[in-house]
PDB file of N, CA and C in Angstrom:
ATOM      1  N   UNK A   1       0.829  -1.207   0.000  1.00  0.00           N
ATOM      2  CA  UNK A   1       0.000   0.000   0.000  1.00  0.00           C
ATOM      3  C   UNK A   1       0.868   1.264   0.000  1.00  0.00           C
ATOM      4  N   UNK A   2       2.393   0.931   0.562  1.00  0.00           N
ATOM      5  CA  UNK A   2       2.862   2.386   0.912  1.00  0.00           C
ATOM      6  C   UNK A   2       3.656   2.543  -0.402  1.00  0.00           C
ATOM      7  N   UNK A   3       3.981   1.224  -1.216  1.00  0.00           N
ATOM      8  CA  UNK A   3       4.602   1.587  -2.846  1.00  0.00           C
ATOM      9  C   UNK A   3       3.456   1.923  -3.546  1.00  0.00           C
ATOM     10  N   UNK A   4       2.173   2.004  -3.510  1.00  0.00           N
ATOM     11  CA  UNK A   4       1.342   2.360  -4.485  1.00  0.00           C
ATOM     12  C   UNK A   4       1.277   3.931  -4.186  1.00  0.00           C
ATOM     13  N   UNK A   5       1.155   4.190  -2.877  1.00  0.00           N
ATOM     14  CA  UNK A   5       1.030   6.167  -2.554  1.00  0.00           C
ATOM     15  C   UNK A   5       2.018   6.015  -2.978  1.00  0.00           C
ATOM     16  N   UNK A   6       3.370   5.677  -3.088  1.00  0.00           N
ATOM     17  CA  UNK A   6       4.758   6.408  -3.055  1.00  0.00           C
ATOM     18  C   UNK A   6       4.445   6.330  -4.940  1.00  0.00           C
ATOM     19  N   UNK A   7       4.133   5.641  -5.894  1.00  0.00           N
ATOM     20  CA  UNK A   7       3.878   5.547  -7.164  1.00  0.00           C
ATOM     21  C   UNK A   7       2.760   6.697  -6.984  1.00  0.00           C
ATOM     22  N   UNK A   8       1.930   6.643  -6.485  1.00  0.00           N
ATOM     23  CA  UNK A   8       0.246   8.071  -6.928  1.00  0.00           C
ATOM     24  C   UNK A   8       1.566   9.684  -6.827  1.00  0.00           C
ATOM     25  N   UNK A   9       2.440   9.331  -5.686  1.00  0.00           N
ATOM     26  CA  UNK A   9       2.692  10.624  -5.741  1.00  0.00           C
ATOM     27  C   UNK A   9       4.072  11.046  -6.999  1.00  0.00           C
ATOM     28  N   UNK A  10       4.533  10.076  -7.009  1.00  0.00           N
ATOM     29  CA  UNK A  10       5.526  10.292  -8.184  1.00  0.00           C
ATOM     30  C   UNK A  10       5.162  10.530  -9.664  1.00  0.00           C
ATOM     31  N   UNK A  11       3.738   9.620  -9.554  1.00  0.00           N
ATOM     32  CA  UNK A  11       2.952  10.032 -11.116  1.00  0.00           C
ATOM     33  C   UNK A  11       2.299  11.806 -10.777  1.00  0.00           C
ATOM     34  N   UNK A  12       1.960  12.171  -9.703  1.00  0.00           N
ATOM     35  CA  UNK A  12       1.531  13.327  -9.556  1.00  0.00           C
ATOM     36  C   UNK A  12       2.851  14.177  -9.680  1.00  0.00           C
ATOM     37  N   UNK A  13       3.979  14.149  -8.715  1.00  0.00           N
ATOM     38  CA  UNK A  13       4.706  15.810  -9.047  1.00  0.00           C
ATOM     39  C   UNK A  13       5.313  15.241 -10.443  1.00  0.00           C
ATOM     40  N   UNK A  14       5.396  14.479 -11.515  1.00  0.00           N
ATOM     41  CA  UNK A  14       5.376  14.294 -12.579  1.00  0.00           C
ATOM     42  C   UNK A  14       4.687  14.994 -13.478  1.00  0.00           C
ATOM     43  N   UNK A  15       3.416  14.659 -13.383  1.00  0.00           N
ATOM     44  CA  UNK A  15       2.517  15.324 -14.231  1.00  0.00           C
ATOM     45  C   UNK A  15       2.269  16.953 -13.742  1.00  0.00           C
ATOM     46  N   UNK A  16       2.611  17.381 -12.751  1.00  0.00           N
ATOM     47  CA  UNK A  16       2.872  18.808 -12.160  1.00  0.00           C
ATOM     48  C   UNK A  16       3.946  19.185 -13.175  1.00  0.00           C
ATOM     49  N   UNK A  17       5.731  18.668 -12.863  1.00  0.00           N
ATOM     50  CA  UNK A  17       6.474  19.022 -13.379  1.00  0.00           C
ATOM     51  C   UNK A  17       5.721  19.065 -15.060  1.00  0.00           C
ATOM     52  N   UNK A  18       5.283  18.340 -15.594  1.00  0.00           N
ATOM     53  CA  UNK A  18       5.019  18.845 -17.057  1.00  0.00           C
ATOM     54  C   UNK A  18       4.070  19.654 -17.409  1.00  0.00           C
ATOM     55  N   UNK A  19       3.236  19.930 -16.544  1.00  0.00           N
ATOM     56  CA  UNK A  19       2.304  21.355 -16.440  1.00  0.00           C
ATOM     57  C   UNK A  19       3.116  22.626 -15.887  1.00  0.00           C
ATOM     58  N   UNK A  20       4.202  22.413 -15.406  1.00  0.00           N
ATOM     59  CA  UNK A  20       5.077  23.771 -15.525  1.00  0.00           C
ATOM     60  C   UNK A  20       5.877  23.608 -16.262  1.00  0.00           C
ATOM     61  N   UNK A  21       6.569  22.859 -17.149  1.00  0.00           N
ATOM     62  CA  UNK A  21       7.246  22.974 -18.291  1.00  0.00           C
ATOM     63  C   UNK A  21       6.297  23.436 -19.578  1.00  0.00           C
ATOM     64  N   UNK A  22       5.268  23.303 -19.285  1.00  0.00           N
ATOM     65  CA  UNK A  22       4.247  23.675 -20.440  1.00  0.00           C
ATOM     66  C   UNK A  22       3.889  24.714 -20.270  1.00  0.00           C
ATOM     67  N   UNK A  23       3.434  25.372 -19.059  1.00  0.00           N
ATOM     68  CA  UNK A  23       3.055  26.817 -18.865  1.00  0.00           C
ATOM     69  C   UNK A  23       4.428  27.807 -19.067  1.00  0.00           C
ATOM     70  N   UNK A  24       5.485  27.202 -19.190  1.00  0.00           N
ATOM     71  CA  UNK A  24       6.891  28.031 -18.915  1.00  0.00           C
ATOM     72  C   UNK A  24       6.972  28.515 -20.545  1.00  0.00           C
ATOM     73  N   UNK A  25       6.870  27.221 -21.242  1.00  0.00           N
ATOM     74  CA  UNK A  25       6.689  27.169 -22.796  1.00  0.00           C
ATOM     75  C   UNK A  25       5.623  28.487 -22.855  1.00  0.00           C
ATOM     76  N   UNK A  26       4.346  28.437 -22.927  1.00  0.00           N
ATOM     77  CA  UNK A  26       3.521  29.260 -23.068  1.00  0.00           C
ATOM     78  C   UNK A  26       3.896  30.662 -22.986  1.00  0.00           C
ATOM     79  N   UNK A  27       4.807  30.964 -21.456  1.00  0.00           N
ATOM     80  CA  UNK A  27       5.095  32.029 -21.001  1.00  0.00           C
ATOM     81  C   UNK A  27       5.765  32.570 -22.011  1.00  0.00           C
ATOM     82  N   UNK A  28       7.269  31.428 -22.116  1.00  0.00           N
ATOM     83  CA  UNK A  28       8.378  32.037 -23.180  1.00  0.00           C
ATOM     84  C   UNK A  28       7.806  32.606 -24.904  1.00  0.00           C
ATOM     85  N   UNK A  29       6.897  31.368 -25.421  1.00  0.00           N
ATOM     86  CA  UNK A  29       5.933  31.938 -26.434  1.00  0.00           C
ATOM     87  C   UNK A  29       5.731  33.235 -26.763  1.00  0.00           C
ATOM     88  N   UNK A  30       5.128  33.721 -25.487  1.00  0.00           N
ATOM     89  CA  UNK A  30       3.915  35.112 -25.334  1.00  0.00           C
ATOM     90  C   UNK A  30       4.629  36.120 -25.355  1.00  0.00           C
ATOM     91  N   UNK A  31       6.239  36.020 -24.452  1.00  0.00           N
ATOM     92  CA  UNK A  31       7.056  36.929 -24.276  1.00  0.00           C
ATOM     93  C   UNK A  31       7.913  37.638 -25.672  1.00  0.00           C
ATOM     94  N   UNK A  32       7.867  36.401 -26.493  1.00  0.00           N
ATOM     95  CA  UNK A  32       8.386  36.552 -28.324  1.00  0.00           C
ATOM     96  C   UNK A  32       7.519  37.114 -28.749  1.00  0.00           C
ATOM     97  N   UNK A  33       6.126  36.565 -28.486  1.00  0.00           N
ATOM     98  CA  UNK A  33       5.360  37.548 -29.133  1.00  0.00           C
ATOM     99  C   UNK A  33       5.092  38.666 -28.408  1.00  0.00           C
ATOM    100  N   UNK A  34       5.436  39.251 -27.586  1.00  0.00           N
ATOM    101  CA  UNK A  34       5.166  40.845 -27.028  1.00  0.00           C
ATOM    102  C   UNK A  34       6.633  41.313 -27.738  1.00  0.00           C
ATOM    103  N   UNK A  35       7.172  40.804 -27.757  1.00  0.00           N
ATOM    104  CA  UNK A  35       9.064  41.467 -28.462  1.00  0.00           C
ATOM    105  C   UNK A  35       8.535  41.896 -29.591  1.00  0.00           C
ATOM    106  N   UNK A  36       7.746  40.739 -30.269  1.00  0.00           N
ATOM    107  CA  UNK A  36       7.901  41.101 -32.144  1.00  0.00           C
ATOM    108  C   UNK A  36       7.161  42.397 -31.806  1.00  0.00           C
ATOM    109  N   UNK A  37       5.815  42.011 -31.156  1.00  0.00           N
ATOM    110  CA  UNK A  37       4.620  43.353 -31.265  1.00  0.00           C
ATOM    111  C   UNK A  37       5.201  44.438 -30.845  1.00  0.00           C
ATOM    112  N   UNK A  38       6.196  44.550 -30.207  1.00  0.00           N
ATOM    113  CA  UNK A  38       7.383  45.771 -29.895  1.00  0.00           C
ATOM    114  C   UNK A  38       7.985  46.055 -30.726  1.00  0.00           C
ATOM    115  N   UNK A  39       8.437  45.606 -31.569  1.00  0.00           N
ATOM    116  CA  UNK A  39       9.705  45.724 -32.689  1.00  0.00           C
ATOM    117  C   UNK A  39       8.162  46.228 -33.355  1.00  0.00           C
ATOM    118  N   UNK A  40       7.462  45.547 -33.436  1.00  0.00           N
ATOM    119  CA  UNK A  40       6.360  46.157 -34.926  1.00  0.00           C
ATOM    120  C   UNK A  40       6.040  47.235 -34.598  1.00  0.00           C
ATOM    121  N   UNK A  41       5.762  47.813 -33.727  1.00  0.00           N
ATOM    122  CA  UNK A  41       4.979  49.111 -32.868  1.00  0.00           C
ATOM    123  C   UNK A  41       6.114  50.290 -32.926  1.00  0.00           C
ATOM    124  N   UNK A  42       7.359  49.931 -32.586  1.00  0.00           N
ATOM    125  CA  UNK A  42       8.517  50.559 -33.141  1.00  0.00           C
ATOM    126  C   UNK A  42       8.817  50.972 -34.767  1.00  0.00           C
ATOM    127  N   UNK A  43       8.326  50.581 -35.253  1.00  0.00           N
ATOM    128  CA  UNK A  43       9.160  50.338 -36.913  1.00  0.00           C
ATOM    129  C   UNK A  43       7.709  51.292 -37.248  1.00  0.00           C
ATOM    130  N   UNK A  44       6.560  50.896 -36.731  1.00  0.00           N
ATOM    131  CA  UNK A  44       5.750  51.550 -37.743  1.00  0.00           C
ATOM    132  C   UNK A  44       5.850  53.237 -36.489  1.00  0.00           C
ATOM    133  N   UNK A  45       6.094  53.891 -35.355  1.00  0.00           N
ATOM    134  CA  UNK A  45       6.473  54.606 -35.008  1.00  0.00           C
ATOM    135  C   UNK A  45       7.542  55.284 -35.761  1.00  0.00           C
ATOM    136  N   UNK A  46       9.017  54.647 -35.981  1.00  0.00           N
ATOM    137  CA  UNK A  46       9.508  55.605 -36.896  1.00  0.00           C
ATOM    138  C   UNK A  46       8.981  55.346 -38.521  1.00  0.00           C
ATOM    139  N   UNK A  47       8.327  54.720 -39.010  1.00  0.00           N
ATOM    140  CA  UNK A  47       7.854  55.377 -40.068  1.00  0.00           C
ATOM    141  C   UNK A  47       6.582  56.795 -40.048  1.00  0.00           C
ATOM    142  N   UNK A  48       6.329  56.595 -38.885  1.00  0.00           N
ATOM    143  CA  UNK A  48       5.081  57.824 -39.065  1.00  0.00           C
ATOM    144  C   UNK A  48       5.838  59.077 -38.702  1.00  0.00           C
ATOM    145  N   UNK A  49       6.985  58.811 -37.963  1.00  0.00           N
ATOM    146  CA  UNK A  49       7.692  60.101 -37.674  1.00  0.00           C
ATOM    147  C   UNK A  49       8.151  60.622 -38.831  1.00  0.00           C
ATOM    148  N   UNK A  50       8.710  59.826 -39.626  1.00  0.00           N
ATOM    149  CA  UNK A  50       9.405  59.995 -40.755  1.00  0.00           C
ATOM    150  C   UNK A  50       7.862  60.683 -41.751  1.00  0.00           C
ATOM    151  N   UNK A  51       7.235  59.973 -42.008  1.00  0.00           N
ATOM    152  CA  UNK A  51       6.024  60.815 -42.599  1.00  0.00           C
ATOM    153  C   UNK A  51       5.673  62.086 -42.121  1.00  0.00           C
ATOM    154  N   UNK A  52       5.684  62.402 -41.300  1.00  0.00           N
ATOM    155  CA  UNK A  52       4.906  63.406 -40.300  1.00  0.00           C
ATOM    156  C   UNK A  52       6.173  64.587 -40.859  1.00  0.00           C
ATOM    157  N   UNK A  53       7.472  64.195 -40.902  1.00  0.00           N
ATOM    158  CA  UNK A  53       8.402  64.973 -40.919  1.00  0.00           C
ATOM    159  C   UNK A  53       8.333  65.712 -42.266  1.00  0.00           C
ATOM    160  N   UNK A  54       8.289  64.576 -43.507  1.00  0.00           N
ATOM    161  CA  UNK A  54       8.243  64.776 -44.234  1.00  0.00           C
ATOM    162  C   UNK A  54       7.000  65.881 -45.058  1.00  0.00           C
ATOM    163  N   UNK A  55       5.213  65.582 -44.424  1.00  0.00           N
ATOM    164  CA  UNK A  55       4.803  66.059 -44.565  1.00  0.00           C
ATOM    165  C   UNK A  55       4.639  67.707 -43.910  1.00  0.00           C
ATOM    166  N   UNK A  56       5.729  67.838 -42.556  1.00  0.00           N
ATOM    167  CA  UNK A  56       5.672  68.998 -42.309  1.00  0.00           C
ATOM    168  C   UNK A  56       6.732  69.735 -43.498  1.00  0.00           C
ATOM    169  N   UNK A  57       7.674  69.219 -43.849  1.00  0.00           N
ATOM    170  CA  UNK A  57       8.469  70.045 -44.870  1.00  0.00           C
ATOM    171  C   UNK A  57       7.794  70.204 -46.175  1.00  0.00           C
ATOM    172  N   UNK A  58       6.946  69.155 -46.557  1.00  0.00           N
ATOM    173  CA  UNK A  58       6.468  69.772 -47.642  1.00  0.00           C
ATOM    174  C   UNK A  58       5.248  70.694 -47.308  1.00  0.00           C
ATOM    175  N   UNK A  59       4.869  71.094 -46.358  1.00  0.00           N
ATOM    176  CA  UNK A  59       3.368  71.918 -46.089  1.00  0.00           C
ATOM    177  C   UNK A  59       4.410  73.491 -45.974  1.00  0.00           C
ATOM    178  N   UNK A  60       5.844  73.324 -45.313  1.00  0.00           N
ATOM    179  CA  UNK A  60       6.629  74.268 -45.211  1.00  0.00           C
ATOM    180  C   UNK A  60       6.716  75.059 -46.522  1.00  0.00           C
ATOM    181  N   UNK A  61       6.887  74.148 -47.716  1.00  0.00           N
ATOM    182  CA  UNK A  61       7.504  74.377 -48.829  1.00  0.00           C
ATOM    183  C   UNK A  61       6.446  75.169 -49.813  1.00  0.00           C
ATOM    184  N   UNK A  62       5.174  74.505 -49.496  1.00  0.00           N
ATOM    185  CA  UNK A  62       3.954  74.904 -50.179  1.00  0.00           C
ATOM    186  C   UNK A  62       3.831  76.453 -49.550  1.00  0.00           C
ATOM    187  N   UNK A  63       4.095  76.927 -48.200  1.00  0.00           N
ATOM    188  CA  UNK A  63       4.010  78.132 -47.748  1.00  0.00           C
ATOM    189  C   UNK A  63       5.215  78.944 -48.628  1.00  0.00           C
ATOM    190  N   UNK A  64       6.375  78.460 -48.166  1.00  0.00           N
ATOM    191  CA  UNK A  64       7.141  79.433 -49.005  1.00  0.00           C
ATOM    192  C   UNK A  64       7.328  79.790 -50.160  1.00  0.00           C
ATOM    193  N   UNK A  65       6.668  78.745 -51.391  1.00  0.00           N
ATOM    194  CA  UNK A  65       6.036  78.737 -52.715  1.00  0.00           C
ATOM    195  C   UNK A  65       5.423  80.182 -52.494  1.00  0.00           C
ATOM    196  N   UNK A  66       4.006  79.812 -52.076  1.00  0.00           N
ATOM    197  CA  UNK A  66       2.964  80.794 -52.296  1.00  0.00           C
ATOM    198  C   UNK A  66       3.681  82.257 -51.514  1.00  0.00           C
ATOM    199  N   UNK A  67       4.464  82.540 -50.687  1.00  0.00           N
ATOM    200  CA  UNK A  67       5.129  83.613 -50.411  1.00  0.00           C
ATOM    201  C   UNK A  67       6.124  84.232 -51.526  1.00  0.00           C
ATOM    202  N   UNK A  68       6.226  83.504 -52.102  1.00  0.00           N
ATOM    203  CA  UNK A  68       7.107  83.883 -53.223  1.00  0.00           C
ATOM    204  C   UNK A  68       6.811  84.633 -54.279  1.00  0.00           C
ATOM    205  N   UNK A  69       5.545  83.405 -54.534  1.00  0.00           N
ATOM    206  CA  UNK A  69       4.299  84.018 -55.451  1.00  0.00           C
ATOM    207  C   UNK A  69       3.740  85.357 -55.662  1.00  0.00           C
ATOM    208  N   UNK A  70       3.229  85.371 -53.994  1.00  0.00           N
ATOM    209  CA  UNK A  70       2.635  87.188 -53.860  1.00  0.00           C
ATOM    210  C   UNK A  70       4.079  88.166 -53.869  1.00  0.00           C
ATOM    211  N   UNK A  71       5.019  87.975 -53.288  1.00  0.00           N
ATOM    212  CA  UNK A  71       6.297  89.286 -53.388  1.00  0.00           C
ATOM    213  C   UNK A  71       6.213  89.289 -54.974  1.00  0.00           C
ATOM    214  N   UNK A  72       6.298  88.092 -55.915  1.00  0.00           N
ATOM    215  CA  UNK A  72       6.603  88.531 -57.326  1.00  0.00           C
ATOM    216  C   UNK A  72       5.422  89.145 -57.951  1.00  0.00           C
ATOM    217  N   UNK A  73       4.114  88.767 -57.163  1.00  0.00           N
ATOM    218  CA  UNK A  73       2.999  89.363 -57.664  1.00  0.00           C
ATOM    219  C   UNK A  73       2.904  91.000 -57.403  1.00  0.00           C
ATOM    220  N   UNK A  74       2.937  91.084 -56.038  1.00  0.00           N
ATOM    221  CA  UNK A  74       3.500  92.551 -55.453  1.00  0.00           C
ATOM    222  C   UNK A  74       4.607  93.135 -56.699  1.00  0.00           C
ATOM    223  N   UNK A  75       5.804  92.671 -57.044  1.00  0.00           N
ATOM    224  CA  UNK A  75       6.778  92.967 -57.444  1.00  0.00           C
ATOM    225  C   UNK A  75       6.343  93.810 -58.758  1.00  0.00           C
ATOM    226  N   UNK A  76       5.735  92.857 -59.545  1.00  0.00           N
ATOM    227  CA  UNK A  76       5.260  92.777 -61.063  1.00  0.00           C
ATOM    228  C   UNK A  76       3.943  93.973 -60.928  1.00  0.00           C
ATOM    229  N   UNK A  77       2.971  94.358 -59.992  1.00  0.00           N
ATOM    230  CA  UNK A  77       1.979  95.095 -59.772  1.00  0.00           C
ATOM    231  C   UNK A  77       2.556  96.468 -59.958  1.00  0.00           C
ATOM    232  N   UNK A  78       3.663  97.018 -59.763  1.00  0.00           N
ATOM    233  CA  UNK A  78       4.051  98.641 -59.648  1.00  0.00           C
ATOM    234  C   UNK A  78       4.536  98.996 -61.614  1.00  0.00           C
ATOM    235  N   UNK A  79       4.631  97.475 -62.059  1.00  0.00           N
ATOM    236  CA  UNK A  79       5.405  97.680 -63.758  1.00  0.00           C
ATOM    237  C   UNK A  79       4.289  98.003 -64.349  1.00  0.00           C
ATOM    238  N   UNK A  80       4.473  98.522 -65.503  1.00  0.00           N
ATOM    239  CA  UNK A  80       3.091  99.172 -66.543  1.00  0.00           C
ATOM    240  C   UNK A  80       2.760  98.170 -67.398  1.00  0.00           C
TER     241      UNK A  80
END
């Protein structure tokens, strides 16, 4: 009787030990995938910076266009 408990309990922290090797798995899994979703969340961050940048220089450019525009318009207004 006392080799059959001493077998119930060896099949038990057995099957324990492989329910924490499996949840550890899971853990390590989840943790790769929070890295990638980091790296992805990153990459598309500097691309929007990079957009954002870009679209502030060209909204810059469109201003100093049209400033240009009116001084030559001004300019050309005093000629006959």
């Amino acid at each position: 009787d006392l080799e059959k408990e001493l077998s119930n309990l060896k099949l038990t922290s057995h099957k324990i030990y492989q329910e924490y090797l499996l949840e550890k798995h899971e853990i390590c899994e989840k943790n790769l995938e929070i890295k990638a979703n980091n790296k992805r969340l990153s990459k598309i961050h500097h691309l929007y910076s990079l957009a954002k940048r870009i679209e502030d220089r060209r909204e810059k450019e469109r201003i100093e266009l049209q400033k240009k525009m009116l001084r030559d318009f001004d300019n050309h207004q005093g000629e006959p």
